[in-house]
Protein backbone atom coordinates (compact mmCIF):
# COMPACT_ATOMS: atom_id res chain seq x y z
CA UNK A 1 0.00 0.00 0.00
CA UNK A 2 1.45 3.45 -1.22
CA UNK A 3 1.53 6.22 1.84
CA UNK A 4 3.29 8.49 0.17
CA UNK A 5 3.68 10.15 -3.33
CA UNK A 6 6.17 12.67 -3.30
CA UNK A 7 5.28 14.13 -6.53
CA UNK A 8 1.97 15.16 -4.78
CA UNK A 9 3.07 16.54 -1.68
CA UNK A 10 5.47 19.22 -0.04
CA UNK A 11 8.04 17.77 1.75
CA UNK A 12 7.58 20.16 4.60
CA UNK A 13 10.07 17.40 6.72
CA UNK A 14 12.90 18.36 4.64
CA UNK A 15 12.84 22.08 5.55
CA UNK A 16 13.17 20.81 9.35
CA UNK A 17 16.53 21.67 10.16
CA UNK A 18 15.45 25.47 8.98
CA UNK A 19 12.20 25.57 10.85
CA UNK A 20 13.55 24.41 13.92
CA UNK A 21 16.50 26.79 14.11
CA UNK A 22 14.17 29.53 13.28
CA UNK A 23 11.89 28.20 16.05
CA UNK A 24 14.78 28.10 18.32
CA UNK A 25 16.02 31.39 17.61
CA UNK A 26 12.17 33.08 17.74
CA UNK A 27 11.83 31.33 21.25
CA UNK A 28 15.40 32.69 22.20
CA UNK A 29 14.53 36.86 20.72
CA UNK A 30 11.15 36.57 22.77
CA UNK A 31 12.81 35.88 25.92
CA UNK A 32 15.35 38.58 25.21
CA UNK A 33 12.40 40.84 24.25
CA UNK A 34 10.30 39.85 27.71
CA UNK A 35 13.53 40.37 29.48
CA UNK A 36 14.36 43.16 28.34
CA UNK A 37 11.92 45.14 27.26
CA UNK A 38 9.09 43.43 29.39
CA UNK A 39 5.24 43.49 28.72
CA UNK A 40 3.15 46.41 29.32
CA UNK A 41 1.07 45.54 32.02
CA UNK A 42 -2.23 47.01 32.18
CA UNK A 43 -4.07 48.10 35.47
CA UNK A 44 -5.50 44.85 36.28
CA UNK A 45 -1.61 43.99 37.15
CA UNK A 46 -0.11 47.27 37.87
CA UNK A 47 -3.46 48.56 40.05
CA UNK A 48 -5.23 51.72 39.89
CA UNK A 49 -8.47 53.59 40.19
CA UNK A 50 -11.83 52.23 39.43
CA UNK A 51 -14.67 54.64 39.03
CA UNK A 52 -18.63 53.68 38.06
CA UNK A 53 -20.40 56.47 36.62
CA UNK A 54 -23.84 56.17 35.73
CA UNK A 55 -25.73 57.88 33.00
CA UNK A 56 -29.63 59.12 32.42
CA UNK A 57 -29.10 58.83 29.24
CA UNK A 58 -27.35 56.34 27.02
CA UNK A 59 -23.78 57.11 26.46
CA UNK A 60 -20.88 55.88 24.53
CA UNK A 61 -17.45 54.75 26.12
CA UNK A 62 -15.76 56.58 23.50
CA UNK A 63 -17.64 59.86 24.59
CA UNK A 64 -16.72 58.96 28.14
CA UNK A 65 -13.15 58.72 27.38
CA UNK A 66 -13.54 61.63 25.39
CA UNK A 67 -14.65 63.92 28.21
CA UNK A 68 -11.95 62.15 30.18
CA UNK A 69 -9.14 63.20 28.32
CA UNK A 70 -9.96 66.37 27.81
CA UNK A 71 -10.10 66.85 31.42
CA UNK A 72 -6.63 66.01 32.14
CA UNK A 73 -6.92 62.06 32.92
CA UNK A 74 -4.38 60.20 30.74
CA UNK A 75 -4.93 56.88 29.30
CA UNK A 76 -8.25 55.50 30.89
CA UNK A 77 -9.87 52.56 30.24
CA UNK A 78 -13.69 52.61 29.92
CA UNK A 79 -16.16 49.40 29.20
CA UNK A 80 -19.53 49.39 29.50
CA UNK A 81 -21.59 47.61 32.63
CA UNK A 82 -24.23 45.70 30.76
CA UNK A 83 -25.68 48.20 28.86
CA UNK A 84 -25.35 52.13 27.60
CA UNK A 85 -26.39 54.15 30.70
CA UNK A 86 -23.44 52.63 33.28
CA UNK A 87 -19.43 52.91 32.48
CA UNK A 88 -16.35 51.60 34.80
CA UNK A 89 -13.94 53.55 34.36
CA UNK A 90 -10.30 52.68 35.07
CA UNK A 91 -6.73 54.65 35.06
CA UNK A 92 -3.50 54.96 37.00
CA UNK A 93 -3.84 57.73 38.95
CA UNK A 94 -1.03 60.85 39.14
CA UNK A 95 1.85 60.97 41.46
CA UNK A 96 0.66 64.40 42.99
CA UNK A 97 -2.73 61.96 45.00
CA UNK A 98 -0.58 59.70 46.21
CA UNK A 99 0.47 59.85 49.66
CA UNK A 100 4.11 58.95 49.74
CA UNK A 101 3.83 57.68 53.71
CA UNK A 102 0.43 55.64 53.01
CA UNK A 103 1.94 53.35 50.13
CA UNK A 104 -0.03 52.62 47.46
CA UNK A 105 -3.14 54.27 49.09
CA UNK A 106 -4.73 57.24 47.35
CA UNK A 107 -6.95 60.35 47.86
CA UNK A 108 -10.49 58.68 46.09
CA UNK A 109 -12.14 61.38 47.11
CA UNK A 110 -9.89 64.35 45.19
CA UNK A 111 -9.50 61.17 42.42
CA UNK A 112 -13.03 61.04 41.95
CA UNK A 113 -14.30 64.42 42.02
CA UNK A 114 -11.71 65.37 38.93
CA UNK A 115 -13.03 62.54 37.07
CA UNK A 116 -16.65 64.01 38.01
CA UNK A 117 -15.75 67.39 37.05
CA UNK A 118 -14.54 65.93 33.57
CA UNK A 119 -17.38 64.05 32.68
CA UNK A 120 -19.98 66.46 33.70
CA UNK A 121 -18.32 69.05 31.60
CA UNK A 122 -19.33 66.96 28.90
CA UNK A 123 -22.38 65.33 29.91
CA UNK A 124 -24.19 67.03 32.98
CA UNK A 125 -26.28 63.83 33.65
CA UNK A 126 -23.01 62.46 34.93
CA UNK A 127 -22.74 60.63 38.35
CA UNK A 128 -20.06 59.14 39.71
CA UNK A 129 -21.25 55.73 41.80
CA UNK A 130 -18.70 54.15 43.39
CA UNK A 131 -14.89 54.31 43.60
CA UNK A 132 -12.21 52.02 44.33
CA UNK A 133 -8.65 51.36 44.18
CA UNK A 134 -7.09 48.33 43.29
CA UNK A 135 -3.60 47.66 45.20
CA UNK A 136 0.17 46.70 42.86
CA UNK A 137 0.02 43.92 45.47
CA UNK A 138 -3.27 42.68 44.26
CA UNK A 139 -2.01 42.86 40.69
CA UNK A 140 1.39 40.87 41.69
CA UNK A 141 -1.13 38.25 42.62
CA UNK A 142 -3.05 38.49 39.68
CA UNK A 143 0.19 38.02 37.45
CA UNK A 144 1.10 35.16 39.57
CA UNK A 145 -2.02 33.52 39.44
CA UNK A 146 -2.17 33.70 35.76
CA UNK A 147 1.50 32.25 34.94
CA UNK A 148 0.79 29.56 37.31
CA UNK A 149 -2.84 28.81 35.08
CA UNK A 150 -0.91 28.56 32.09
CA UNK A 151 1.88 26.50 33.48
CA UNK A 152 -0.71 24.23 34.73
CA UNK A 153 -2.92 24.12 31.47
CA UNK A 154 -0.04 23.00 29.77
CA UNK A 155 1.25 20.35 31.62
CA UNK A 156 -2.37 19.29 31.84
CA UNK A 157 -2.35 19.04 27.89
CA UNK A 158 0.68 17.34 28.03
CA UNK A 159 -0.79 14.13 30.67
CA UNK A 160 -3.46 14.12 28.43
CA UNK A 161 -1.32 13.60 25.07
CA UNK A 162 0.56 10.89 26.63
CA UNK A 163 -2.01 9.15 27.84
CA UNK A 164 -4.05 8.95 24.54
CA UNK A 165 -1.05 9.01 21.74
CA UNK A 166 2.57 8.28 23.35
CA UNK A 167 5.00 9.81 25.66
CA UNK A 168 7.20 11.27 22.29
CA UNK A 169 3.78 13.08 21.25
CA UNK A 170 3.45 14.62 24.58
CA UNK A 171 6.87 15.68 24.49
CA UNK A 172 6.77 17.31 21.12
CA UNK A 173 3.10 19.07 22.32
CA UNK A 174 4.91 20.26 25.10
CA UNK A 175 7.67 22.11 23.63
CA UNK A 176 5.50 23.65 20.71
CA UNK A 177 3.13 25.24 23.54
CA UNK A 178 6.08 26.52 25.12
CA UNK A 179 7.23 27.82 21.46
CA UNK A 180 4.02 29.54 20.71
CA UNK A 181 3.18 31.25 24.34
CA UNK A 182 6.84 32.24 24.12
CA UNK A 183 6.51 33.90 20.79
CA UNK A 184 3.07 35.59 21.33
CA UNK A 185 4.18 36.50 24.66
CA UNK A 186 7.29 38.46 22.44
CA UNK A 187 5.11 39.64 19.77
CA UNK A 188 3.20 42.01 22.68
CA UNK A 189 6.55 42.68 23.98
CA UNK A 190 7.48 44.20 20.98
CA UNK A 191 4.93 46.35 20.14
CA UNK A 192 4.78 47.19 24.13
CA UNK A 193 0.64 46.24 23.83
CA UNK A 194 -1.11 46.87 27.08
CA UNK A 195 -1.09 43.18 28.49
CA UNK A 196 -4.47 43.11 31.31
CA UNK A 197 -6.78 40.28 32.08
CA UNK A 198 -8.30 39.92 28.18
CA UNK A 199 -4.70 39.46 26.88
CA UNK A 200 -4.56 36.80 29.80
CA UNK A 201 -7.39 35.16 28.31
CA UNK A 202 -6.50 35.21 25.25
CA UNK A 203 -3.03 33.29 25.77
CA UNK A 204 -4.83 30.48 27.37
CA UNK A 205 -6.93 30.51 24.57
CA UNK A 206 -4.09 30.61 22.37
CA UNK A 207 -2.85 27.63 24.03
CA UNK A 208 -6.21 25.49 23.42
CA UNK A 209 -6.41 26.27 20.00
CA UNK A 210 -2.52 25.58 19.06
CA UNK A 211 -2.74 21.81 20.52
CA UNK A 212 -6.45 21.53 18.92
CA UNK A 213 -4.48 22.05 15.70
CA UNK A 214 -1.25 19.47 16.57
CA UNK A 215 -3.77 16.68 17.66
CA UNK A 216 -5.59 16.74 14.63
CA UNK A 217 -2.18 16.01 12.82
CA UNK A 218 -1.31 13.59 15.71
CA UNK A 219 -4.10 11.47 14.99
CA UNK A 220 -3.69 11.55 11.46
CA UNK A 221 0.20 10.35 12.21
CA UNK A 222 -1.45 7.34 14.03
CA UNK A 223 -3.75 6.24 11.60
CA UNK A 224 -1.09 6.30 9.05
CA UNK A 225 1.31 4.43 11.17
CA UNK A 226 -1.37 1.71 11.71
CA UNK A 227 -2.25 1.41 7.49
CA UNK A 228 1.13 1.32 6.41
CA UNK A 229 3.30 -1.43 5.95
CA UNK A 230 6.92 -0.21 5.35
CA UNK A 231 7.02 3.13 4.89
CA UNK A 232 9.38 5.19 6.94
CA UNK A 233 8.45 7.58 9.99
CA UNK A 234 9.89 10.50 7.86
CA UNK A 235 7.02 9.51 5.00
CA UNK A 236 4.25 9.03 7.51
CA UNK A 237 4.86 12.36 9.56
CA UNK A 238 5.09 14.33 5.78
CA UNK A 239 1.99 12.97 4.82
CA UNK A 240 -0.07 13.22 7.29
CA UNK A 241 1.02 17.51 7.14
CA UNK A 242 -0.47 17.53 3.88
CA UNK A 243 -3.70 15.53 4.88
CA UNK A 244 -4.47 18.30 7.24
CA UNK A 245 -3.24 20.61 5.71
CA UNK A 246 -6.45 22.24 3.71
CA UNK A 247 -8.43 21.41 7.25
CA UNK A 248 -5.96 23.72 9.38
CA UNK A 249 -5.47 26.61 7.18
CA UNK A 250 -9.09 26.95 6.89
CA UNK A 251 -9.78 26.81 10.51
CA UNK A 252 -6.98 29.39 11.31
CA UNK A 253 -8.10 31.39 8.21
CA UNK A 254 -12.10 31.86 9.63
CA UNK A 255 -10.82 32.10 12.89
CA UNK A 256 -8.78 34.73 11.95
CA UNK A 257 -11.97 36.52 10.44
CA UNK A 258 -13.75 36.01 13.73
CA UNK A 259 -10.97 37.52 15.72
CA UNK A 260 -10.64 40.55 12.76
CA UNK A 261 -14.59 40.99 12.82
CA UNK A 262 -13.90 41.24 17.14
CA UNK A 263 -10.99 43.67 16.94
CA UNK A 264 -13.21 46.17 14.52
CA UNK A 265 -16.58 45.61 15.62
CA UNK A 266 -16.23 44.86 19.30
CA UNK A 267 -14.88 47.87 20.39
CA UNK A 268 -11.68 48.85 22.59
CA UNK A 269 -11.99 46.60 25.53
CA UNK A 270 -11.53 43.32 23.74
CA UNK A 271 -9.25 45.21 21.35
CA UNK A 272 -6.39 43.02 23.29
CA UNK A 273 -7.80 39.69 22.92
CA UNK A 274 -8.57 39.92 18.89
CA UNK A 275 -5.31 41.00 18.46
CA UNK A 276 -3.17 38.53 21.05
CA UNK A 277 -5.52 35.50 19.20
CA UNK A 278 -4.42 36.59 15.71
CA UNK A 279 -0.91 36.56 16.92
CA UNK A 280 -1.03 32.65 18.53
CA UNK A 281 -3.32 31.77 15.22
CA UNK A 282 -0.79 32.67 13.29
CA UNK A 283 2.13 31.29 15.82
CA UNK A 284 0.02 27.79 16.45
CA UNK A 285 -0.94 27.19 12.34
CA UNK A 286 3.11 27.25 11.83
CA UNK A 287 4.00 25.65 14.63
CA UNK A 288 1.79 22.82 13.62
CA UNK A 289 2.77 22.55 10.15
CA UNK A 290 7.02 23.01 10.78
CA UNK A 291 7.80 22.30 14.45
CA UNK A 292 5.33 19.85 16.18
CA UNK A 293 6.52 16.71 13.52
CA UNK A 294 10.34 17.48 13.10
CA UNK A 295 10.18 17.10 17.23
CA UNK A 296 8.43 13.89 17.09
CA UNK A 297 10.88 12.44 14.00
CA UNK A 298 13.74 13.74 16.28
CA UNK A 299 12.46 12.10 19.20
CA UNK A 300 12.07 8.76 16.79
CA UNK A 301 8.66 7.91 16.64
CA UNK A 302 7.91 4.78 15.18
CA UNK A 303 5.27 2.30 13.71
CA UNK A 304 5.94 0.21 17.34
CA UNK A 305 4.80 2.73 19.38
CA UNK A 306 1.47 3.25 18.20
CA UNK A 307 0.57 -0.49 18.04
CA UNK A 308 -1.75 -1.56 20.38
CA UNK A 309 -1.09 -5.11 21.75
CA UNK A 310 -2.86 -8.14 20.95
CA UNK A 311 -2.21 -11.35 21.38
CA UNK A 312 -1.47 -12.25 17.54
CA UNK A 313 1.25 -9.46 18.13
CA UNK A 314 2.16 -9.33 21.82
CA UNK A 315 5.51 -7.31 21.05
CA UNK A 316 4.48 -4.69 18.72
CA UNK A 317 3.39 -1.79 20.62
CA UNK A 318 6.78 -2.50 22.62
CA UNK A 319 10.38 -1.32 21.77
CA UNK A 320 13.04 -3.80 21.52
């Protein structure tokens, strides 16, 4: 039984020593790019002010930041609160209401009535509702929690890869998560993108959606494995690429749209998400395609591990 017609197929396995070294050397720049540069953390990890201001008439969060602005307050973020007549309004506030013996604690009451001042100037049905301030400390927290939920999501992925394919595919799922988080993560870096809760989400996301991608190819490597006779791993892993190869590029591609319809028509609070997902679509659809099967050929999967056992064939699923 013929696997594997090169004449009909792109040998993405022979471009593996290129892809990897340019997967090596992406992983290594975003590193130097978190390290140095670092990520722009928004206020859910830095802390701030939070303000609810409430409206008797419907009102747009770009008129609200509007009015903001033009009253002095630099670079607030405003989402709505269920509907058009409520706003929460968040910012770092200036050095001049902080009081240096009180820490991190903050005049709210001078904070808030500038921000009232500033939006009734614009819209006298203005109210401001509640106020708050949200600690650094609670946002060190916050960025801890986080790292540790994406840590833990995937080794989770990786548990459940061994346990349904083999310990090399769990191994090679492994390091391509790392590869993509990495390289998002640098992507943001570069461009110094606010990085808050959304962007958060988003990278988790990013990581569910990258392996959804590799075990679709996975499986197809099994299958393969089990139909062929004597072809080598090198054939099988090539092959089963181009199988899935029209079925990946046109999830990423109306994915993609999704996330480009959410980044224009969803407005600027889930700006961050649309944009981090088109980054890991992009990241996870290579990944997929040049780094998830050169790993697995390097780690020297083979026909005998994918076997089951039976009893006509006690030794195949088992390495000599």
């Amino acid at each position: 039984m013929e696997i594997f017609n090169p004449n009909s197929n792109v040998h993405f396995l022979g471009l593996r020593r290129y892809s990897i070294g340019l997967a090596i050397a992406l992983m290594i720049a975003s590193v130097a790019l978190i390290w140095g540069k670092g990520l722009n953390y928004g206020l859910d990890f830095t802390g701030g002010v939070e303000i609810q201001a409430n409206y008797s008439q419907p009102v747009t969060t770009n008129d609200v930041r509007d009015a903001l602005e033009k009253g002095g307050i630099k670079d607030p973020t405003v989402q709505s609160l269920g509907g058009t007549r409520q706003v929460l309004i968040r910012f770092q506030p200036k050095d001049d209401t902080v009081h240096p013996p009180q820490g991190d604690k903050v005049n709210l009451d001078v904070i808030a009535g500038d921000v009232g001042k500033a939006l009734k100037a614009a819209r006298p049905d203005a109210v401001v509702a509640s106020r708050n301030y949200v600690s650094s400390q609670v946002g060190d927290e916050l960025r801890s929690s986080g790292t540790i939920a994406a840590i833990l999501v995937i080794i989770g992925i990786g548990l459940y890869l061994w346990i349904r394919f083999e310990r090399r595919f769990a191994v090679a799922a492994l390091a391509t998560e790392v590869h993509d988080v990495l390289v998002t993560l640098g992507v943001i870096a570069l461009v110094q993108r606010e990085f808050d809760m959304t962007v958060l989400a988003s990278v988790l996301a990013v990581i569910g959606y990258s392996i959804n991608d590799k075990v679709v190819v996975f499986d197809r490597i099994r299958e393969l494995f089990r139909l062929a006779r004597k072809a080598e791993p090198e054939e099988i892993l090539n092959r089963s690429i181009n199988s899935t190869l029209s079925r990946t590029i046109i999830t990423s591609l109306f994915t993609g749209i999704a996330m480009a319809a959410l980044f224009f028509y969803g407005g600027p609070s889930v700006h961050g998400f649309a944009v981090t997902m088109l980054i890991g679509i992009v990241v996870g659809t290579l990944s997929s395609i040049f780094v998830a099967s050169p790993i697995l050929l390097w780690l020297g999967v083979s026909k005998k591990d994918l076997m089951p056992v039976t009893r006509e064939n006690p030794e195949l699923a088992r390495r000599p």
